[in-house]
Protein backbone atom coordinates (compact mmCIF):
# COMPACT_ATOMS: atom_id res chain seq x y z
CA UNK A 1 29.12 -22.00 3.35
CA UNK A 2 29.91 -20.99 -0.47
CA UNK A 3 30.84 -17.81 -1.14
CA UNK A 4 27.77 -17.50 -3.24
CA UNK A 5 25.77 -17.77 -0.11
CA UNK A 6 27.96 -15.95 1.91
CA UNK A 7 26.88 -13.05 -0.46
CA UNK A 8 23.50 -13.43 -0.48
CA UNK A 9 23.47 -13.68 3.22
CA UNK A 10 25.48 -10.03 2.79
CA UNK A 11 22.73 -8.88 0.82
CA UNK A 12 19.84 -9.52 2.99
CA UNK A 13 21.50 -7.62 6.10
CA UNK A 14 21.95 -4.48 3.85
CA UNK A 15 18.47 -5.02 2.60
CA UNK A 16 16.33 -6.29 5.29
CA UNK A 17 12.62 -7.29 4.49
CA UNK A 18 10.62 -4.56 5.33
CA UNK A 19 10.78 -5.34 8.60
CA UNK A 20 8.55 -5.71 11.75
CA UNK A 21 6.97 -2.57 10.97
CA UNK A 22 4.89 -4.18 8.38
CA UNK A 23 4.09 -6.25 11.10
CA UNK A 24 3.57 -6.24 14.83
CA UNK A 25 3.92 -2.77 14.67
CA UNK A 26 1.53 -1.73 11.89
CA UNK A 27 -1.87 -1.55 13.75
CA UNK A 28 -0.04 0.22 16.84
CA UNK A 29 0.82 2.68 14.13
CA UNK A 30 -2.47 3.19 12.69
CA UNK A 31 -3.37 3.79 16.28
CA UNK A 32 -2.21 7.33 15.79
CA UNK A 33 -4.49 7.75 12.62
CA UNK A 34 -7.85 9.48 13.84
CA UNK A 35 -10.04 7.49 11.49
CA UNK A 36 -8.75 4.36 12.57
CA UNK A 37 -9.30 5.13 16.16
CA UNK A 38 -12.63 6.51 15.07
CA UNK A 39 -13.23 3.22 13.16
CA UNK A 40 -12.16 1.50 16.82
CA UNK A 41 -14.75 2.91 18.89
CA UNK A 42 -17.54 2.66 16.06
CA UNK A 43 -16.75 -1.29 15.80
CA UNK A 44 -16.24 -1.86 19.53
CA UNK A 45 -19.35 0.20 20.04
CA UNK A 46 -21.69 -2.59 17.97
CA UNK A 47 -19.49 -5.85 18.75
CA UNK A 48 -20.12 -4.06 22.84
CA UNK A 49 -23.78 -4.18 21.89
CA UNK A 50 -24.04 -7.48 20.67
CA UNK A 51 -22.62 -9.29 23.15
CA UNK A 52 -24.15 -7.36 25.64
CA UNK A 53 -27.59 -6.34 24.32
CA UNK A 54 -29.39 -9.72 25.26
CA UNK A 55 -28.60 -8.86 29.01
CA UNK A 56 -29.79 -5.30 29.09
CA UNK A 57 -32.84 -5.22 26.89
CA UNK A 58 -35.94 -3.87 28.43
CA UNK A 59 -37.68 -6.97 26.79
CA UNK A 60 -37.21 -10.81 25.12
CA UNK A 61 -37.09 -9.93 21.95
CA UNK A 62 -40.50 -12.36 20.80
CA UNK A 63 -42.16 -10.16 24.01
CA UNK A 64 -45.15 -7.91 22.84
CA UNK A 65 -45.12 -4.95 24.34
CA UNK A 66 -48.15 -3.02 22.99
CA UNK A 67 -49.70 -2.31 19.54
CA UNK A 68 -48.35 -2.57 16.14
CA UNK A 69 -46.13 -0.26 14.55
CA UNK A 70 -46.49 2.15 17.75
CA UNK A 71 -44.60 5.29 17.78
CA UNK A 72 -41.56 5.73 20.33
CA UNK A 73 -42.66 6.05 24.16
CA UNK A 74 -41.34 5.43 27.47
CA UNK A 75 -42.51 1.61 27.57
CA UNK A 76 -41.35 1.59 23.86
CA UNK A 77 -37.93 3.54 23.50
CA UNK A 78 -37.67 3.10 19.51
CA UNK A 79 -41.56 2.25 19.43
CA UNK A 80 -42.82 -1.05 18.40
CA UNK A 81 -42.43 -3.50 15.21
CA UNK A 82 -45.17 -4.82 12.61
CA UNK A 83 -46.09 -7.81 15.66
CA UNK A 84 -45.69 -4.95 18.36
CA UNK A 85 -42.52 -6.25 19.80
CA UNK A 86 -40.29 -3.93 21.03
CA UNK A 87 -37.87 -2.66 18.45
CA UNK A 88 -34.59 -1.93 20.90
CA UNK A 89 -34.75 -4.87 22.28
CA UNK A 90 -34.86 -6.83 19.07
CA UNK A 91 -32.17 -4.67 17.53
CA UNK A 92 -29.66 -5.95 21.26
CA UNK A 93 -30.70 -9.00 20.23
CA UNK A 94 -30.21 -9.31 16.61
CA UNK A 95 -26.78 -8.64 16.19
CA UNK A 96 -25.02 -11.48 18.10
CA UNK A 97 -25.54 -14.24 15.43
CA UNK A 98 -24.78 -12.01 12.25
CA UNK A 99 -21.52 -11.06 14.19
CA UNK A 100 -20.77 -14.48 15.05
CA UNK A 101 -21.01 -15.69 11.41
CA UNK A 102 -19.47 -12.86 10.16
CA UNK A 103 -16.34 -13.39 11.94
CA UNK A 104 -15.82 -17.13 11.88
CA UNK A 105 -16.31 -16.88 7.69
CA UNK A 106 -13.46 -13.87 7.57
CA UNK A 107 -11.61 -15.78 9.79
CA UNK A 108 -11.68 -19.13 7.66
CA UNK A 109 -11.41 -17.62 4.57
CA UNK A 110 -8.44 -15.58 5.66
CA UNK A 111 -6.49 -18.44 6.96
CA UNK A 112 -6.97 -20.69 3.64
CA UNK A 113 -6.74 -17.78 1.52
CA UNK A 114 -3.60 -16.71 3.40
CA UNK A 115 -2.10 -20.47 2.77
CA UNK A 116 -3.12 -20.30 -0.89
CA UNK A 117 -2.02 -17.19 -1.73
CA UNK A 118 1.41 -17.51 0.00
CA UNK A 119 1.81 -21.20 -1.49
CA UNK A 120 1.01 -20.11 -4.93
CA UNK A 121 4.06 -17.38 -4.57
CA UNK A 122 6.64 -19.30 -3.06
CA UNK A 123 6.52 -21.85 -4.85
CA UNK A 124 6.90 -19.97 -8.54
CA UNK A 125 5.72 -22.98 -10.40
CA UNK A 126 3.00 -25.30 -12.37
CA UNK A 127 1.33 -24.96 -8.41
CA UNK A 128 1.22 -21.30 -8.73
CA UNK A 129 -0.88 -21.65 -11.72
CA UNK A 130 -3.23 -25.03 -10.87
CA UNK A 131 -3.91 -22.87 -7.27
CA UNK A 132 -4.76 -19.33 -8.89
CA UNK A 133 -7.20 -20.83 -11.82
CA UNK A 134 -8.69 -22.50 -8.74
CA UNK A 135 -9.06 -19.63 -7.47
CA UNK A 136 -11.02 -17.47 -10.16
CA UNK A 137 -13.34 -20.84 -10.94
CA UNK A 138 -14.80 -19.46 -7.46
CA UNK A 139 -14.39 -16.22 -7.85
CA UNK A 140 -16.45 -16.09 -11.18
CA UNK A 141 -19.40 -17.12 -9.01
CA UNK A 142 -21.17 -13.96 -7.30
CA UNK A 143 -21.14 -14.56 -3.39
CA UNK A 144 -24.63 -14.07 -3.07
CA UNK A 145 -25.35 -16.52 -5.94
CA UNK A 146 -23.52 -19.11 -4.49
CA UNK A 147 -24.86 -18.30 -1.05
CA UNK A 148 -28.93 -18.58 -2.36
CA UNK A 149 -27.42 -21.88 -4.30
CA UNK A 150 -26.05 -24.03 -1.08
CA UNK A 151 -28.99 -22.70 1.12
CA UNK A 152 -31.60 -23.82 -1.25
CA UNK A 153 -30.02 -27.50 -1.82
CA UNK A 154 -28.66 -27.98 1.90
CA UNK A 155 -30.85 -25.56 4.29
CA UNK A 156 -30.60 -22.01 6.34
CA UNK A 157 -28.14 -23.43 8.71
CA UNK A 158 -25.61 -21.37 9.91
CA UNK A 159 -22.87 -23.79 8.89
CA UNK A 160 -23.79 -23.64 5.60
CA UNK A 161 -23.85 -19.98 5.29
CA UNK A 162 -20.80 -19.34 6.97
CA UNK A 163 -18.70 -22.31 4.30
CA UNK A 164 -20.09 -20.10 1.49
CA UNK A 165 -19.39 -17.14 2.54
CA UNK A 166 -15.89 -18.19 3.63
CA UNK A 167 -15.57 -20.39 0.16
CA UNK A 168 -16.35 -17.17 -1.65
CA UNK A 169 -13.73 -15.03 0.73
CA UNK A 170 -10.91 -17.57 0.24
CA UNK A 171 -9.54 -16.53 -3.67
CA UNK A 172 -10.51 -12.87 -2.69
CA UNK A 173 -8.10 -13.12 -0.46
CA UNK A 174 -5.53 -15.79 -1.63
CA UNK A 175 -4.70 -12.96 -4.73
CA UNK A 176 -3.89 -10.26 -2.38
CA UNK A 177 -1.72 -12.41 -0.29
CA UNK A 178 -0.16 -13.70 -3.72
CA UNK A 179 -0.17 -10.10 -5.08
CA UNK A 180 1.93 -9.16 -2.08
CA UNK A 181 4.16 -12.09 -1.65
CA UNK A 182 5.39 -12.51 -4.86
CA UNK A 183 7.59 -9.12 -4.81
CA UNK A 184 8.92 -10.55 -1.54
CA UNK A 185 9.57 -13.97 -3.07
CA UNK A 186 12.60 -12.48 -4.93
CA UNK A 187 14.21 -10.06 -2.70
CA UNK A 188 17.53 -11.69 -1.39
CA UNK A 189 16.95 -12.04 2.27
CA UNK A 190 14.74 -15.17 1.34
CA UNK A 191 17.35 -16.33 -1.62
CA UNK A 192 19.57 -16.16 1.39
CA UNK A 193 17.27 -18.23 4.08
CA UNK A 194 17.15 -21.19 1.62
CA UNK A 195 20.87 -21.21 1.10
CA UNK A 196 20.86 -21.75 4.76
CA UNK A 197 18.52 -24.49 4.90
CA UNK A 198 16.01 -23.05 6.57
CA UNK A 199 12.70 -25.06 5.94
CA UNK A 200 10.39 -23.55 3.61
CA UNK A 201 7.80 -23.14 5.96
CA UNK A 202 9.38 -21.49 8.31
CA UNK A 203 10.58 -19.06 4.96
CA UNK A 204 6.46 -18.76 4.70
CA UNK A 205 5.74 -18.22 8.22
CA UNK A 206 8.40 -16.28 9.15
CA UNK A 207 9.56 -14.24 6.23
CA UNK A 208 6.88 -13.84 3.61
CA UNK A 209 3.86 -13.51 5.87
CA UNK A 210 4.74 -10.71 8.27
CA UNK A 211 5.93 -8.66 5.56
CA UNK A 212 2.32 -9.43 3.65
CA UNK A 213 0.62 -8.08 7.27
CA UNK A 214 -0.67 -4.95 6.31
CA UNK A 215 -2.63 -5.31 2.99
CA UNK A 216 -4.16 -8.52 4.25
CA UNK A 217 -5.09 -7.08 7.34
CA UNK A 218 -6.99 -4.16 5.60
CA UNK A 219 -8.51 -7.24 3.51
CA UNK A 220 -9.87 -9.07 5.83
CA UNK A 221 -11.12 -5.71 7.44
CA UNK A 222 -13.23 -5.26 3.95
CA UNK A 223 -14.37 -9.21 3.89
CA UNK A 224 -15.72 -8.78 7.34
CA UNK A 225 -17.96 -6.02 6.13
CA UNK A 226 -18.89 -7.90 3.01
CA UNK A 227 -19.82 -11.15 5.03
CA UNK A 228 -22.12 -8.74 7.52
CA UNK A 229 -23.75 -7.29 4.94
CA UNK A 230 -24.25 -10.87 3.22
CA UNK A 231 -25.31 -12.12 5.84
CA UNK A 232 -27.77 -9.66 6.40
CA UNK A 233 -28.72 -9.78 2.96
CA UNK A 234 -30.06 -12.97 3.34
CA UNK A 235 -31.57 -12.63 6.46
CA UNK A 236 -33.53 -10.04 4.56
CA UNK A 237 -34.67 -12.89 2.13
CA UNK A 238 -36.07 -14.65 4.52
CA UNK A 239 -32.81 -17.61 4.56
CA UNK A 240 -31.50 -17.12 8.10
CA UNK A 241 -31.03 -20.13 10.55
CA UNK A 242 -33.68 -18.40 12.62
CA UNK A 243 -36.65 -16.67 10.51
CA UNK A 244 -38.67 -16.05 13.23
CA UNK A 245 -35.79 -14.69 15.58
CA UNK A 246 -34.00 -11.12 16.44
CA UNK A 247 -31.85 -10.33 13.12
CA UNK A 248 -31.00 -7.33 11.35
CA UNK A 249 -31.43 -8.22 8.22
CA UNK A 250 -34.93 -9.74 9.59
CA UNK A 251 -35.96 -6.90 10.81
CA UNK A 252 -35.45 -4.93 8.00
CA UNK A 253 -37.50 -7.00 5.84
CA UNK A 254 -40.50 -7.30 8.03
CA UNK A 255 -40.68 -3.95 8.70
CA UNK A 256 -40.11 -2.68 5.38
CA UNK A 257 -43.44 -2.38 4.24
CA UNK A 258 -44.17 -0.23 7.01
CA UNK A 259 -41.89 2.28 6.71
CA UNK A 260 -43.60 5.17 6.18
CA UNK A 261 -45.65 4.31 9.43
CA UNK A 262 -43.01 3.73 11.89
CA UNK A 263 -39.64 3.67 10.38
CA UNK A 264 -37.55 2.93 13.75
CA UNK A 265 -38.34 -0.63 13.29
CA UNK A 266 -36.10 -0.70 9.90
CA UNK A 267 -34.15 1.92 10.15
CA UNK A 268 -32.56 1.05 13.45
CA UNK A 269 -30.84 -2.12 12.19
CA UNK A 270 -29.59 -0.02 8.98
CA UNK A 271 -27.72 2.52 11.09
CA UNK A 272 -26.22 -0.26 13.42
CA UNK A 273 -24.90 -2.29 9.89
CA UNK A 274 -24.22 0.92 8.73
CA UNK A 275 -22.00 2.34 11.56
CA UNK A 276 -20.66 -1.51 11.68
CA UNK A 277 -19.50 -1.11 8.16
CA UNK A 278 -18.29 2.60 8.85
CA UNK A 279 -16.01 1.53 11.38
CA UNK A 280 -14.37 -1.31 9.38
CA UNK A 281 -13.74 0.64 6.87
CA UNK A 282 -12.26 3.25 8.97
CA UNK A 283 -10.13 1.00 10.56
CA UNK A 284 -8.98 -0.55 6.54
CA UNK A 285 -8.38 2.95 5.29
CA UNK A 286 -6.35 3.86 8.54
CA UNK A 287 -4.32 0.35 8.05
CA UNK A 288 -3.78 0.69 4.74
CA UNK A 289 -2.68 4.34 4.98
CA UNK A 290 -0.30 4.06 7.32
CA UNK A 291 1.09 0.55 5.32
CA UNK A 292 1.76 3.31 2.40
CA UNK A 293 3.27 5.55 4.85
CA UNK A 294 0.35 8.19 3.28
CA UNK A 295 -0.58 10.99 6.73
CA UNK A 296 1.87 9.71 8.74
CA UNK A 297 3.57 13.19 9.46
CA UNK A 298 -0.15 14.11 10.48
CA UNK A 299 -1.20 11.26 12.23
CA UNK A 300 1.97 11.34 14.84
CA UNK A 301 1.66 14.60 15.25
């Protein structure tokens, strides 16, 4: 090996990347945080009650159990909705789909937008630029505009929503990863893995995107709760693969206009999104805290 390399392989054992700490050991970290636990138990609290709220609801939630808009009673625990269904068990129902397409949008938008971003920075040419302006074409569309556009020309079916929503996610998240990387692209340890030979994707893999961990896992914490809360948004409109089923957002919008009468039957499904999108951001804050190394002192203690 040339002395040249021999030097740079010198260099990246006195300056390491920032090692596994930005890494495997990140979220164990934020573990110590109290908002990030309290995120934890918010989160696991709804993603409990969706998958296990269609088993333990009193009723099915198209079941009428007594008169319209009906205050809260023993046969009704959060009273009834505008069709006098019951309003619990509509709210256990309603939040397994939303959650569903939630997560596999945030999860295919952060693996492309992981691979873009990370692309774009290692490779420090004409690619970097053709990928990024790529990127902001999509980005200059609002989600929800683009959304209300490929539901109206293809359907309400959940495929489609969740390829917007994850279309719309990708170059959100491709400019963090890039943001991050490209710092990381010029430190010395990596000057010194090429001069080795080791392939590049095993540099991108192995090198670039553990030490890119932490700000794209608080990311893809904040795209989750955008994609519920699209999601629900269009539910609300009326474009959800199911009108007529349990959803949040469905519930909210027919039972809007009766409010005042018996709010349960809207309110309900705004504190579970609510506490849903508490909890994420909890858990983002705590991440991206302890990434900074901000309340650490206070968190261990």
């Amino acid at each position: 090996m040339s002395q040249v390399s021999s030097d740079w392989v010198a260099d990246a054992e006195i300056a390491p990347p920032l090692p596994a700490v930005r890494g495997t050991s990140l979220l164990r970290r934020s573990l110590k945080l109290w908002r990030t636990r309290i995120g934890l138990v918010l989160v696991g609290f709804i993603v409990l009650l969706a998958i296990v709220g269609p088993y333990v609801a009193p009723y099915g939630p198209s079941t009428p159990v007594g008169a319209p808009n009906s205050d809260p009673s023993s046969k009704a625990v959060l009273g009834t909705d505008y069709l006098g269904q019951d309003v619990l068990s509509r709210v256990l129902y309603g939040g397994r789909s939303i959650l569903v397409m939630a997560v596999v949008a945030t999860a295919l938008g952060l693996i492309f937008g992981v691979a873009i971003g990370l692309l774009a920075a290692y490779s420090r040419n004409t690619l970097d630029d053709i990928l990024m302006r790529g990127m902001d074409v999509i980005m200059a569309l609002p989600q929800i505009l683009l959304a209300l556009v490929a539901v109206a020309i293809i359907g309400p079916h959940a495929w489609v929503i969740v390829a917007a929503i994850a279309l719309t996610t990708v170059p959100r998240i491709a400019r963090v990863a890039r943001g991050t990387a490209q710092p990381i692209v010029e430190r010395d340890f990596i000057a010194a893995s090429e001069a080795m030979g080791v392939p590049r994707w095993r540099i991108v893999s192995g090198e670039l995107l553990p030490n890119c961990l932490g700000p794209l896992m608080v990311e893809a914490s904040l795209r989750l709760t955008y994609s519920v809360a699209l999601i629900a948004g269009l539910a609300f409109l009326g474009l959800s693969p199911n009108p007529n089923g349990a959803n949040w957002g469905t519930m909210i919008q027919q039972n809007e206009i009766v409010l005042v009468v018996q709010p349960w039957g809207a309110a309900a499904p705004i504190i579970v999104i609510a506490l849903l999108t508490l909890g994420t951001g909890l858990i983002g804050d705590g991440i991206a805290r302890t990434a900074a190394g901000i309340d650490r002192a206070r968190g261990e203690e």
